[in-house]
C-alpha atoms as a PDB file:
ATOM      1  CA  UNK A   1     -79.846  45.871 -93.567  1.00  0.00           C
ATOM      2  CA  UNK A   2     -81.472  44.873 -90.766  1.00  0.00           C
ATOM      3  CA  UNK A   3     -79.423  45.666 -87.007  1.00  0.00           C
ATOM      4  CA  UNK A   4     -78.119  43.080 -84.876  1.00  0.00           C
ATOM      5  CA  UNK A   5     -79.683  44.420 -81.848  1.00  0.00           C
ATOM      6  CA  UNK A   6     -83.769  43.858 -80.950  1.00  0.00           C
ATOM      7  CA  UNK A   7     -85.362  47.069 -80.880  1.00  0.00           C
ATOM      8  CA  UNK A   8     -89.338  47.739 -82.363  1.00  0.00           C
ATOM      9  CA  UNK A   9     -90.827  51.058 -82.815  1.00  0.00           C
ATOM     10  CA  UNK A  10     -93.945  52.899 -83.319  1.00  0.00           C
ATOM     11  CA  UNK A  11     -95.363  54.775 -86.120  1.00  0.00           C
ATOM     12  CA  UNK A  12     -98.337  56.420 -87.596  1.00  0.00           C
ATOM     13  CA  UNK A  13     -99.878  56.896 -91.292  1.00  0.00           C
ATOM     14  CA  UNK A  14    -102.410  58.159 -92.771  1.00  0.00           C
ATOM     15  CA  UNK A  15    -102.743  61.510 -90.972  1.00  0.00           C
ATOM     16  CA  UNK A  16    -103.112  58.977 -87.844  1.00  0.00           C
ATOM     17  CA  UNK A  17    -106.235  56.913 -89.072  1.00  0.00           C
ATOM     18  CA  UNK A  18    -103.634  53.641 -88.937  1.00  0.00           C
ATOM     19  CA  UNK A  19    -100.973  53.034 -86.205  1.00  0.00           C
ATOM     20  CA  UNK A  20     -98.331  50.533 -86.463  1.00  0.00           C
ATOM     21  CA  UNK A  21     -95.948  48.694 -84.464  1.00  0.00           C
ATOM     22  CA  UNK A  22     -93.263  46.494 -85.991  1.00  0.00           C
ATOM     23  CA  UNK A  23     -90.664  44.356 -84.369  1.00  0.00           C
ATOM     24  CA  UNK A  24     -87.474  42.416 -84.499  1.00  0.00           C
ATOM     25  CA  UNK A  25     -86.783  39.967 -81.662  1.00  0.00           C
ATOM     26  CA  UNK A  26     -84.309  37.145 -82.509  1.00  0.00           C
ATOM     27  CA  UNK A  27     -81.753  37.280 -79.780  1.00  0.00           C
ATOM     28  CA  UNK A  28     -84.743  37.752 -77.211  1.00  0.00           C
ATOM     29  CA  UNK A  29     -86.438  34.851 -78.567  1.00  0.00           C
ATOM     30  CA  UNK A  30     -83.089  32.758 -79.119  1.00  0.00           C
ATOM     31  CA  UNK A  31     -82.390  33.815 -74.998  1.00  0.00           C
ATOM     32  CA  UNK A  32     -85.918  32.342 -74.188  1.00  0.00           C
ATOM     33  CA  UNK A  33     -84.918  29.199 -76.116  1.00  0.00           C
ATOM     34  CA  UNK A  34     -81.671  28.515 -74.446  1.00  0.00           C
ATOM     35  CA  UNK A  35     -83.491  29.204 -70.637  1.00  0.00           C
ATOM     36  CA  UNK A  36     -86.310  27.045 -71.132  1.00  0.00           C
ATOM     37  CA  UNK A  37     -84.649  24.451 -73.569  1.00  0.00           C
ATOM     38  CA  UNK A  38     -87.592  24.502 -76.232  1.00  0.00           C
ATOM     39  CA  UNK A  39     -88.167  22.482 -79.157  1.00  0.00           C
ATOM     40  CA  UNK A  40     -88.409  23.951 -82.090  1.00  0.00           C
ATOM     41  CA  UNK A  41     -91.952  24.480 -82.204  1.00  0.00           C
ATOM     42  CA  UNK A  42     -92.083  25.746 -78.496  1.00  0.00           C
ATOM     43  CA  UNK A  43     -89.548  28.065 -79.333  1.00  0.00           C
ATOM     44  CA  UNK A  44     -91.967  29.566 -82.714  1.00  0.00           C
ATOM     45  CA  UNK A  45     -95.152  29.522 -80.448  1.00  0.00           C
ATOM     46  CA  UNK A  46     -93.317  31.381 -77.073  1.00  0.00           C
ATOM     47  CA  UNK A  47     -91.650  33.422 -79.090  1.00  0.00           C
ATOM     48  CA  UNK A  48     -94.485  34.670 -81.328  1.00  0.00           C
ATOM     49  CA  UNK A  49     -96.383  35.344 -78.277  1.00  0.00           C
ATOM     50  CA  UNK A  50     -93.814  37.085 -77.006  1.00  0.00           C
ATOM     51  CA  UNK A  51     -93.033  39.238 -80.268  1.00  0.00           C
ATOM     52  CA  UNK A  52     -96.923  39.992 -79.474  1.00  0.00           C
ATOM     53  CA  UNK A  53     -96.775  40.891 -76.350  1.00  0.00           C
ATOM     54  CA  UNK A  54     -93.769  42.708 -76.510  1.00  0.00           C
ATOM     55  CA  UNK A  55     -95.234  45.235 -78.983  1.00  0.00           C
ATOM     56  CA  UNK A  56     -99.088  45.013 -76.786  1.00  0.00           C
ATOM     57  CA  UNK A  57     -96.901  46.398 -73.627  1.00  0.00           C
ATOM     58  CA  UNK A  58     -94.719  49.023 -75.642  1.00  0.00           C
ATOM     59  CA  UNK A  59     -98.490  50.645 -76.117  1.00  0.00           C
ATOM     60  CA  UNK A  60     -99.366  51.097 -71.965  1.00  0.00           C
ATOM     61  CA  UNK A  61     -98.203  54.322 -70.836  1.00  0.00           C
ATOM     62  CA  UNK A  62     -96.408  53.978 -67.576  1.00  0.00           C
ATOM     63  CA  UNK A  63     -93.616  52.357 -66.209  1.00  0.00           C
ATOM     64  CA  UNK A  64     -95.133  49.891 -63.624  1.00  0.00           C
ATOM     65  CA  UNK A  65     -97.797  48.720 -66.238  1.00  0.00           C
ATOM     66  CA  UNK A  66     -98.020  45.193 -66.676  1.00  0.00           C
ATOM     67  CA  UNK A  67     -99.516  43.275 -69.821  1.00  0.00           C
ATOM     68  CA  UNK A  68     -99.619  39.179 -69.543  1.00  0.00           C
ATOM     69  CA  UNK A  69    -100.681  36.936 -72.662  1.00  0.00           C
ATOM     70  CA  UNK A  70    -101.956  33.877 -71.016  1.00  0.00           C
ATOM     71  CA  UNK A  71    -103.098  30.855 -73.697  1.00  0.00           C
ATOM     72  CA  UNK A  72    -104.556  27.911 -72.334  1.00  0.00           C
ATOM     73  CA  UNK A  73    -105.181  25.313 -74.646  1.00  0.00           C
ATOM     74  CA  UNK A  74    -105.739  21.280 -74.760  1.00  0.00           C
ATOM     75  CA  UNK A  75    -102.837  21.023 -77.261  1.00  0.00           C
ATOM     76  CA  UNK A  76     -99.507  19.071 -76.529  1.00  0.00           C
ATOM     77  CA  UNK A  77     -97.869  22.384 -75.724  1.00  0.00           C
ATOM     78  CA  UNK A  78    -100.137  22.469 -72.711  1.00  0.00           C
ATOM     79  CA  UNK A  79    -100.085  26.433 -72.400  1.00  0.00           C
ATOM     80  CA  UNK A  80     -98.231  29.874 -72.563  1.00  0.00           C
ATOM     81  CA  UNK A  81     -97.522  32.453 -70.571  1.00  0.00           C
ATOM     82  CA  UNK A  82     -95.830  35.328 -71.048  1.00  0.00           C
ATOM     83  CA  UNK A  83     -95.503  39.265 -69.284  1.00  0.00           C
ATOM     84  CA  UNK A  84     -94.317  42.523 -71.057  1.00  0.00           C
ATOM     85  CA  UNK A  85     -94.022  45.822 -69.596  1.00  0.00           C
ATOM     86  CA  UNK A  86     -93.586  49.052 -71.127  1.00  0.00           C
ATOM     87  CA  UNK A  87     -89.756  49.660 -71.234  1.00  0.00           C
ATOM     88  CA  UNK A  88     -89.220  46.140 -73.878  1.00  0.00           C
ATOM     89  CA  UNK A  89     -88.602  43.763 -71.599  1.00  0.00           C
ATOM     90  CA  UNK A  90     -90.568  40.301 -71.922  1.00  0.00           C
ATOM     91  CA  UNK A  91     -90.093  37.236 -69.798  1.00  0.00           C
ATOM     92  CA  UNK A  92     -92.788  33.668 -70.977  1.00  0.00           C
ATOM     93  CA  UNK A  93     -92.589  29.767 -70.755  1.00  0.00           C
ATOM     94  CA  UNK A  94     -94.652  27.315 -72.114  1.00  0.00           C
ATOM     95  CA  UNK A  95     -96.058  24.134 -70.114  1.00  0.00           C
ATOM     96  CA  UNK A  96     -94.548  21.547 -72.403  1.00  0.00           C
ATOM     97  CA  UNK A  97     -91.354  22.682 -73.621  1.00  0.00           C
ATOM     98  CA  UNK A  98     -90.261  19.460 -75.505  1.00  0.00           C
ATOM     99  CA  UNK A  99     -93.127  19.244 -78.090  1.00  0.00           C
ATOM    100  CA  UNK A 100     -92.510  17.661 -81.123  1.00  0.00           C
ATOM    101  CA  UNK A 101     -94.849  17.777 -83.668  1.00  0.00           C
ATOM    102  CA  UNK A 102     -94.044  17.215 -88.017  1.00  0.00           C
ATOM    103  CA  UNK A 103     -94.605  19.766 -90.141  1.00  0.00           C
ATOM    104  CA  UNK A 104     -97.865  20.988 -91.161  1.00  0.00           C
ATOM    105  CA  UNK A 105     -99.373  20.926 -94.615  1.00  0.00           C
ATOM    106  CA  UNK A 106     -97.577  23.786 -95.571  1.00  0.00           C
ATOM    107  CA  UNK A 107     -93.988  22.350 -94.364  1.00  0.00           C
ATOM    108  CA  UNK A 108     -93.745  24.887 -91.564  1.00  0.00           C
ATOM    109  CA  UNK A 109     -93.402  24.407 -87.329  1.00  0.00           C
ATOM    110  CA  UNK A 110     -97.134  23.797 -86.683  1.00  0.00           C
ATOM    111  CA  UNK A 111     -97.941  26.041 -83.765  1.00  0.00           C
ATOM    112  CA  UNK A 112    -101.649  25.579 -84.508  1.00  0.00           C
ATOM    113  CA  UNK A 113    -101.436  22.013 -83.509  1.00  0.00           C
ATOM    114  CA  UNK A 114     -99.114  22.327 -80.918  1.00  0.00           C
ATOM    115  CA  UNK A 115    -101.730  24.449 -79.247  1.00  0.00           C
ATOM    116  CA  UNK A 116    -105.539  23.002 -80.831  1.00  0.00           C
ATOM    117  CA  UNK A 117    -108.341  24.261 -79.308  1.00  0.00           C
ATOM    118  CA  UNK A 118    -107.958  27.303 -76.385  1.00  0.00           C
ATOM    119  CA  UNK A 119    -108.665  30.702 -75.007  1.00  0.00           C
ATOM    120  CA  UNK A 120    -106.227  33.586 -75.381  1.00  0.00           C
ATOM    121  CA  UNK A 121    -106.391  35.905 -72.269  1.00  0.00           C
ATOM    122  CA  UNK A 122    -105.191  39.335 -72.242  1.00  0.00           C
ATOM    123  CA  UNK A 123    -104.656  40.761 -69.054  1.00  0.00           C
ATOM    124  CA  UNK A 124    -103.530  44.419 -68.333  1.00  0.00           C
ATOM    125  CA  UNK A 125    -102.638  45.626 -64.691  1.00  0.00           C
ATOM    126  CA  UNK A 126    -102.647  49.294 -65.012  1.00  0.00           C
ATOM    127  CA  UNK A 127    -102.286  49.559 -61.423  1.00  0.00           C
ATOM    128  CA  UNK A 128    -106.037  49.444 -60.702  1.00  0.00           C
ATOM    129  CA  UNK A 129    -107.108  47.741 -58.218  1.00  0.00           C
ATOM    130  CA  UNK A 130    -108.284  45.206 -60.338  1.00  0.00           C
ATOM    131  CA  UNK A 131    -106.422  44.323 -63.808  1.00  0.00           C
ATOM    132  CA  UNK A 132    -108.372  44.605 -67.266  1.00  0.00           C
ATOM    133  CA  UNK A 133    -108.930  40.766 -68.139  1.00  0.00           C
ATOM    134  CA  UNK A 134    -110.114  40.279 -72.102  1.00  0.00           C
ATOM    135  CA  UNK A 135    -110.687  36.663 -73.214  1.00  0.00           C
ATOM    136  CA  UNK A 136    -111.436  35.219 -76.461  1.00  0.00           C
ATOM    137  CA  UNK A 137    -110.929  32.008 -78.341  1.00  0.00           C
ATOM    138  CA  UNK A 138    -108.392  30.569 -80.238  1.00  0.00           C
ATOM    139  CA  UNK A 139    -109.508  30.914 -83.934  1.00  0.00           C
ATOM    140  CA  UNK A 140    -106.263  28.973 -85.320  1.00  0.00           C
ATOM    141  CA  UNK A 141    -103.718  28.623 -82.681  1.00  0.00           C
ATOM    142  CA  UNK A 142    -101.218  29.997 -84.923  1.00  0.00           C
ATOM    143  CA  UNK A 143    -101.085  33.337 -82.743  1.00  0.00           C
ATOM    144  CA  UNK A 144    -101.086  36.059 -84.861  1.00  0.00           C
ATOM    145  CA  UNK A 145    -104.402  35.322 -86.620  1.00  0.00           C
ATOM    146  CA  UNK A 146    -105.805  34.090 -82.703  1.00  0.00           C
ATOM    147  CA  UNK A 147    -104.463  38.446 -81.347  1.00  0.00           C
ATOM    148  CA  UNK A 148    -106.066  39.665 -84.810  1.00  0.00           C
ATOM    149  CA  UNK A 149    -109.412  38.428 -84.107  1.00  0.00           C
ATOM    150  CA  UNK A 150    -108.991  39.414 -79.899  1.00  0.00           C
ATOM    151  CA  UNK A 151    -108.293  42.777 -81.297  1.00  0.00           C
ATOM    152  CA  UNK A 152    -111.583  42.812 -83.373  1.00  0.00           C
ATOM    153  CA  UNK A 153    -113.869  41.209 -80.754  1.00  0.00           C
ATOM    154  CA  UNK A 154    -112.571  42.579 -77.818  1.00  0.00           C
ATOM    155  CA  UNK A 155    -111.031  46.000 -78.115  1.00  0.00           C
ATOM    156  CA  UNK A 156    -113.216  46.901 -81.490  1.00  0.00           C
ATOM    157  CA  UNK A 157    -110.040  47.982 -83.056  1.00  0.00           C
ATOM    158  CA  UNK A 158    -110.077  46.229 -86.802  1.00  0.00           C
ATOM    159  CA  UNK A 159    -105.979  45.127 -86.724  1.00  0.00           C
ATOM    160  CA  UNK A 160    -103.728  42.681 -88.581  1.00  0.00           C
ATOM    161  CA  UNK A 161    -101.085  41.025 -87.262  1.00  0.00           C
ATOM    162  CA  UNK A 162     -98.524  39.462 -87.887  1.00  0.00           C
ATOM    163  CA  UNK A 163     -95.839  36.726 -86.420  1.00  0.00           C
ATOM    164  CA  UNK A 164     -93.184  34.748 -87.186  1.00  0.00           C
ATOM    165  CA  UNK A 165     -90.065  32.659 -86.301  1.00  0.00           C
ATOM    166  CA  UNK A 166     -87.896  31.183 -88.614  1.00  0.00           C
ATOM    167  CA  UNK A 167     -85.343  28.615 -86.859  1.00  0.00           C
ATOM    168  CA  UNK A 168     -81.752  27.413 -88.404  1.00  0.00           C
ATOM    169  CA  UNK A 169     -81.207  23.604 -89.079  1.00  0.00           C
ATOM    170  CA  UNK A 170     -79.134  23.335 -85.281  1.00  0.00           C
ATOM    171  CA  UNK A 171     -82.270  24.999 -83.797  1.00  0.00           C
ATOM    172  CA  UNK A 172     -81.406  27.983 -82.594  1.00  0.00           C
ATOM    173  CA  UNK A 173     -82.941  30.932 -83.928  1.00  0.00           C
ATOM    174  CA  UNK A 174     -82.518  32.786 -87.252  1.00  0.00           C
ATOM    175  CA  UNK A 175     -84.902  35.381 -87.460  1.00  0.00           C
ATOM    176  CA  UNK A 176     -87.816  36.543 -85.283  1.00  0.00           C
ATOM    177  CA  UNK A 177     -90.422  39.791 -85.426  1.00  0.00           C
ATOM    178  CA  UNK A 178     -93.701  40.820 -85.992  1.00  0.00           C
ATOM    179  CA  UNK A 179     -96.131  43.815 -86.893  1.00  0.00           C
ATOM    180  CA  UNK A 180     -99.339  45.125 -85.436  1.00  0.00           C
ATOM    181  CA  UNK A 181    -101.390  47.350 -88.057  1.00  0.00           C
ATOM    182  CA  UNK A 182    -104.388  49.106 -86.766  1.00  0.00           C
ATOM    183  CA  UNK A 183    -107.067  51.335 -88.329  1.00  0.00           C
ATOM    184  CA  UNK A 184    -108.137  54.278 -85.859  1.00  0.00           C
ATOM    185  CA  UNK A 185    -111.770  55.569 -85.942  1.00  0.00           C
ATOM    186  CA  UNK A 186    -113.010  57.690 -88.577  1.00  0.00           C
ATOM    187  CA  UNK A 187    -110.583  55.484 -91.574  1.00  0.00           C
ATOM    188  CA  UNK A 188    -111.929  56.053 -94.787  1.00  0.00           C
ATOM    189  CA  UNK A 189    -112.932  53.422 -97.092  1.00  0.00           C
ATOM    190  CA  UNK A 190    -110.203  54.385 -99.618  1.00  0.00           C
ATOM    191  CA  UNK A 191    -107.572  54.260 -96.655  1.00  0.00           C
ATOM    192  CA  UNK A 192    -108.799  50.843 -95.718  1.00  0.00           C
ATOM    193  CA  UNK A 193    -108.731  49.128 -99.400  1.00  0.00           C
ATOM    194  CA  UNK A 194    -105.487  50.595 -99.726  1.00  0.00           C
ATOM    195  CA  UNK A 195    -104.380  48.853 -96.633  1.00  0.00           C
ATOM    196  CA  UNK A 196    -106.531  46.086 -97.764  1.00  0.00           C
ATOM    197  CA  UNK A 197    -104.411  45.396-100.759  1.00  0.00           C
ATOM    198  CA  UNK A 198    -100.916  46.069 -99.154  1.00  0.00           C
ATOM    199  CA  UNK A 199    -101.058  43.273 -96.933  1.00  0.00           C
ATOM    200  CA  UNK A 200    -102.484  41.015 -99.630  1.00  0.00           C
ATOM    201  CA  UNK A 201     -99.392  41.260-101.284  1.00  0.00           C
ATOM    202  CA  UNK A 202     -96.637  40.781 -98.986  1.00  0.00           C
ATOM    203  CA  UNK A 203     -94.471  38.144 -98.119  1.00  0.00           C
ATOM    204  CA  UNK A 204     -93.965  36.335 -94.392  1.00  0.00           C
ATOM    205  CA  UNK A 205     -92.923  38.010 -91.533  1.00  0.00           C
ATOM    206  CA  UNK A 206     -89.983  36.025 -91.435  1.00  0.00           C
ATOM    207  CA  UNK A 207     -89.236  36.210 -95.157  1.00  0.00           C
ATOM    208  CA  UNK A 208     -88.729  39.742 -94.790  1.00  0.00           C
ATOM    209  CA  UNK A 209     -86.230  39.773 -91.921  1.00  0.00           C
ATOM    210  CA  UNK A 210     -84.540  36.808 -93.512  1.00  0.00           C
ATOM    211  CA  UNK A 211     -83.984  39.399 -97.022  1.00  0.00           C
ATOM    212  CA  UNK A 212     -82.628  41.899 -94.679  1.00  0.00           C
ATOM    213  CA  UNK A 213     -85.484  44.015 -94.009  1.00  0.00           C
ATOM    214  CA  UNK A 214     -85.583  46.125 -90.895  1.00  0.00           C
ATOM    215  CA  UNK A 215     -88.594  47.189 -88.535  1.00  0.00           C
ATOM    216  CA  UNK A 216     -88.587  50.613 -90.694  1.00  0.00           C
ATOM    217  CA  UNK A 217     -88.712  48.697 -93.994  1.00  0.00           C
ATOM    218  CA  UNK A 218     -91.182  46.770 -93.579  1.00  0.00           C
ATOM    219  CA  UNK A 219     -93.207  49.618 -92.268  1.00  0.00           C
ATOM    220  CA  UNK A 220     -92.210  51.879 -95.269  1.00  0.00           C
ATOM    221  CA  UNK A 221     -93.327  48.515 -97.988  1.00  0.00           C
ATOM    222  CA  UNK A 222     -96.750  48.042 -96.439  1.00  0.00           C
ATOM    223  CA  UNK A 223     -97.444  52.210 -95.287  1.00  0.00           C
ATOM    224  CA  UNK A 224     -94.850  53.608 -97.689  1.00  0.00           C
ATOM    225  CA  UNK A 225     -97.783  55.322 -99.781  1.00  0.00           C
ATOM    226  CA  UNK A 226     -99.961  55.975 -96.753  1.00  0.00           C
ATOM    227  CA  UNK A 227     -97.178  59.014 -95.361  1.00  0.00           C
ATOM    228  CA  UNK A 228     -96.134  56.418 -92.971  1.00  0.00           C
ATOM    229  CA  UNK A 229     -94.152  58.712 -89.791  1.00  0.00           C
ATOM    230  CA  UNK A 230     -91.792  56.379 -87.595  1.00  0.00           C
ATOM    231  CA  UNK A 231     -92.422  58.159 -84.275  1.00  0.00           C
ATOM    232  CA  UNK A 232     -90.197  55.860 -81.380  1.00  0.00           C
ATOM    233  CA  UNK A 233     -87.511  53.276 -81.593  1.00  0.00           C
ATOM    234  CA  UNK A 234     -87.001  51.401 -78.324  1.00  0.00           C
ATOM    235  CA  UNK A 235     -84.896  48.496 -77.589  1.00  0.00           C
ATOM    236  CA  UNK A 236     -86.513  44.872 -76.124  1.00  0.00           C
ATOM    237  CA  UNK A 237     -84.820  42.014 -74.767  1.00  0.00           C
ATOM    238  CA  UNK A 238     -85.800  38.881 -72.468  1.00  0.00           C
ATOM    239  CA  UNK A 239     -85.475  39.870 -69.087  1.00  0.00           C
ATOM    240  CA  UNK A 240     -86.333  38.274 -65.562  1.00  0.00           C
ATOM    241  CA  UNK A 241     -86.700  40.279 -62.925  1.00  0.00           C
ATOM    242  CA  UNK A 242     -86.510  37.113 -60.266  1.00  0.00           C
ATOM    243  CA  UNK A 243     -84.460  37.485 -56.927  1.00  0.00           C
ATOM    244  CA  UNK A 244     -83.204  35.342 -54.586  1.00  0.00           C
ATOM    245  CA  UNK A 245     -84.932  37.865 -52.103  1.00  0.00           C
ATOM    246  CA  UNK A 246     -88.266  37.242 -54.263  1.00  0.00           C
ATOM    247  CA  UNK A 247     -87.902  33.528 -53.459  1.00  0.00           C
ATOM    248  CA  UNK A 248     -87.599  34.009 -50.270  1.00  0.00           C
ATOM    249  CA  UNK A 249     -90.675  35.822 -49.471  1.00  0.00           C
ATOM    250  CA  UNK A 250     -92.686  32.990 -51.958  1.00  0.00           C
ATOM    251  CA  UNK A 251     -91.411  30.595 -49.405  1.00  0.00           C
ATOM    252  CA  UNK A 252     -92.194  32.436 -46.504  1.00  0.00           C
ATOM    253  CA  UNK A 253     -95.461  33.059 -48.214  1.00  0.00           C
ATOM    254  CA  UNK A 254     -96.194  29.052 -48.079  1.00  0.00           C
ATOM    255  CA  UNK A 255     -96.723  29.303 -44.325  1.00  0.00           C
ATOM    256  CA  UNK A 256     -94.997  27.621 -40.634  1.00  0.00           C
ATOM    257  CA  UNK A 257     -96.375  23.965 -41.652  1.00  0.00           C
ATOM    258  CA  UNK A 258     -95.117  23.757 -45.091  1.00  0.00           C
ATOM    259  CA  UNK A 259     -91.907  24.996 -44.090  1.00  0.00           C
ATOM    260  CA  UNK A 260     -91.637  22.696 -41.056  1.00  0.00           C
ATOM    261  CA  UNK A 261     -91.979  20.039 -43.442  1.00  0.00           C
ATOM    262  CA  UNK A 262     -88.823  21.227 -45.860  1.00  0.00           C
ATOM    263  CA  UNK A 263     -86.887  21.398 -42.722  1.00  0.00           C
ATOM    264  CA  UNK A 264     -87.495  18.183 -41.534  1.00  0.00           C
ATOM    265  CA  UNK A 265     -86.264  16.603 -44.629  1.00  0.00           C
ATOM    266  CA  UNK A 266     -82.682  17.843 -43.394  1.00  0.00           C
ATOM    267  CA  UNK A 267     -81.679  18.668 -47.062  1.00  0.00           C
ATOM    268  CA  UNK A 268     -81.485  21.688 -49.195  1.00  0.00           C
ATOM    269  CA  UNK A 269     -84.110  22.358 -51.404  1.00  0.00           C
ATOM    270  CA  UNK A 270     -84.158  23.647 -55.217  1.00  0.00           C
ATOM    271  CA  UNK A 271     -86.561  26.054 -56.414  1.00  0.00           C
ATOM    272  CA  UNK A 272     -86.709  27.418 -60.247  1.00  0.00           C
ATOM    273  CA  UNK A 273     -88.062  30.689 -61.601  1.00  0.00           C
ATOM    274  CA  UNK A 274     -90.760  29.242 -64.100  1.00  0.00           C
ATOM    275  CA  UNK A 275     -89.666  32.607 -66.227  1.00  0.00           C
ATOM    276  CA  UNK A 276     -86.388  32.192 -67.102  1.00  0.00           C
ATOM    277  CA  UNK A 277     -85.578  28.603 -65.480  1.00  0.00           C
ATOM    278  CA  UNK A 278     -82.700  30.035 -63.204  1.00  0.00           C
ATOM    279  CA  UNK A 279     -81.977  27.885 -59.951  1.00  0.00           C
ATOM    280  CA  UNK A 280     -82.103  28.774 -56.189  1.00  0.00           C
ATOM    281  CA  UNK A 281     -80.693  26.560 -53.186  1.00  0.00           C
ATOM    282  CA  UNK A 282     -81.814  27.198 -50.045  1.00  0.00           C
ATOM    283  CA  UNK A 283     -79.777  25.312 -47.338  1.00  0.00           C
ATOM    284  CA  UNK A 284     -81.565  24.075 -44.196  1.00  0.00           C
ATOM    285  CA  UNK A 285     -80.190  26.680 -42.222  1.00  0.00           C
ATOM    286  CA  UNK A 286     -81.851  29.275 -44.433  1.00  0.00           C
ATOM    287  CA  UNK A 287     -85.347  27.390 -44.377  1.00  0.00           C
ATOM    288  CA  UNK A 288     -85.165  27.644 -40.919  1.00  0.00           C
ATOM    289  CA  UNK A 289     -84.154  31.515 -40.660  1.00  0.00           C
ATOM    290  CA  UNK A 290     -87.172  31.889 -43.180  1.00  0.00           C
ATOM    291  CA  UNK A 291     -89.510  29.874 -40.747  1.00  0.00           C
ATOM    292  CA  UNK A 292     -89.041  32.546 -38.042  1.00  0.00           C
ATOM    293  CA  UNK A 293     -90.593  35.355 -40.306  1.00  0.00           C
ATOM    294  CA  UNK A 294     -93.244  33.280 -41.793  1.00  0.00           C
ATOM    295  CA  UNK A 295     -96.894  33.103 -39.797  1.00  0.00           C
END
């Protein structure tokens, strides 16, 4: 059976000419839903992009290493964001998060229409002095198919993905995960029909968890034959790394004038982390203290 806890881990087959990452996210999905307040279909798009991203940032190598999925699409959902580092943590919001949208054809939350036409962005701050920025359009909108194709076109690495989010009837979430399948340079042709006709034959993402299934066994039913070796486990959650102290210096940031202004107003003022929705007050006399350190 599948554990309670998030975790996703890393493995290899094939004498390395696949790698594969697989996932199981409900409570940081579920923690995303309750900050943000998300309809049901905001909650399946932010968290597949999350799931995504979660397992994209688990592949950078160091600590500081930043990787943001950015979608910006004409679709009632308005856009995604979302940031992953290395170490599982993963922090998103989504423009619109009250969407409602019926089913599509196939009965299920329809992502693809929440988001319609768009470009994925993929950016990677390695600590560079500029970050790696990789764009490509959305082919369906539904997520996993749109980072399958971004993988082909703009990292040359043939992939398949996959994402899903299964919600209970009182909204919150029941079950939430994802793989990322990749064939390394130099796969043979009888490595890659093999592959081929593994994935043809599986069920959802989603189904999977729902039956029980763990990160490792879903691994083992797709790789199983393919000397599939789990090499990491590592834990994920949503996390927010906002501070009041962070807040402060965006205000200060905003210059003498706009601050001037907030003080005149002779009221506190609000400000929320976009993130993870937490609130900050700053009183007047604080606003003012800030005004003396800003230029």
């Amino acid at each position: 059976m599948a554990e309670n806890k998030d975790y996703m881990i890393r493995a290899t087959a094939a004498d390395g000419m696949i790698r594969a990452f697989a996932a199981t996210t409900r409570n940081t999905v579920e923690a995303a839903r309750q900050a943000h307040n998300t309809s049901p279909v905001a909650t399946a798009a932010l968290g597949r992009l999350m799931t995504g991203a979660l397992m994209m940032g688990y592949d950078m190598k160091n600590d500081p290493d930043l990787l943001t999925l950015r979608i910006n699409c004409d679709g009632p959902i308005g856009g995604l964001l979302v940031t992953a580092d290395h170490n599982g943590h993963v922090k998103g919001y989504v423009h619109n998060p009250d969407v409602i949208l019926p089913p599509n054809s196939r009965g299920k939350l329809d992502v693809g229409g929440a988001l319609h036409l768009g470009i994925l962005s993929v950016i990677r701050d390695t600590g560079l002095k500029e970050p790696y920025i990789g764009e490509t359009i959305l082919v369906s909108g539904e997520i996993a198919e749109d980072l399958t194709y971004y993988f082909a076109n703009s990292e040359q690495v043939p992939s398949s993905v996959a994402l899903g989010v299964l919600m209970n009837k009182d909204n919150t979430v029941r079950q939430a995960g994802g793989f990322i399948i990749q064939l390394m340079p130099g796969a043979s042709d009888e490595i890659i029909d093999l592959l081929e006709s593994r994935l043809k034959g599986i069920d959802s993402m989603t189904a999977m968890l729902d039956r029980g299934m763990s990160p490792e066994d879903i691994l083992r039913h797709i790789l199983g034959e393919l000397d599939l070796e789990i090499n990491e486990k590592h834990d994920c959650s949503f996390y927010c790394g906002c501070t009041r102290e962070r807040l402060e210096q965006a205000l200060i940031s905003t210059g003498r004038k706009e601050l001037e202004e907030m003080i005149a107003e002779d009221k506190p003022i609000e400000m929320q982390c976009h993130f993870c929705g937490k609130k900050y007050e700053f009183s007047v006399e604080e606003l003012t203290k800030l005004l003396e350190k800003a230029v």
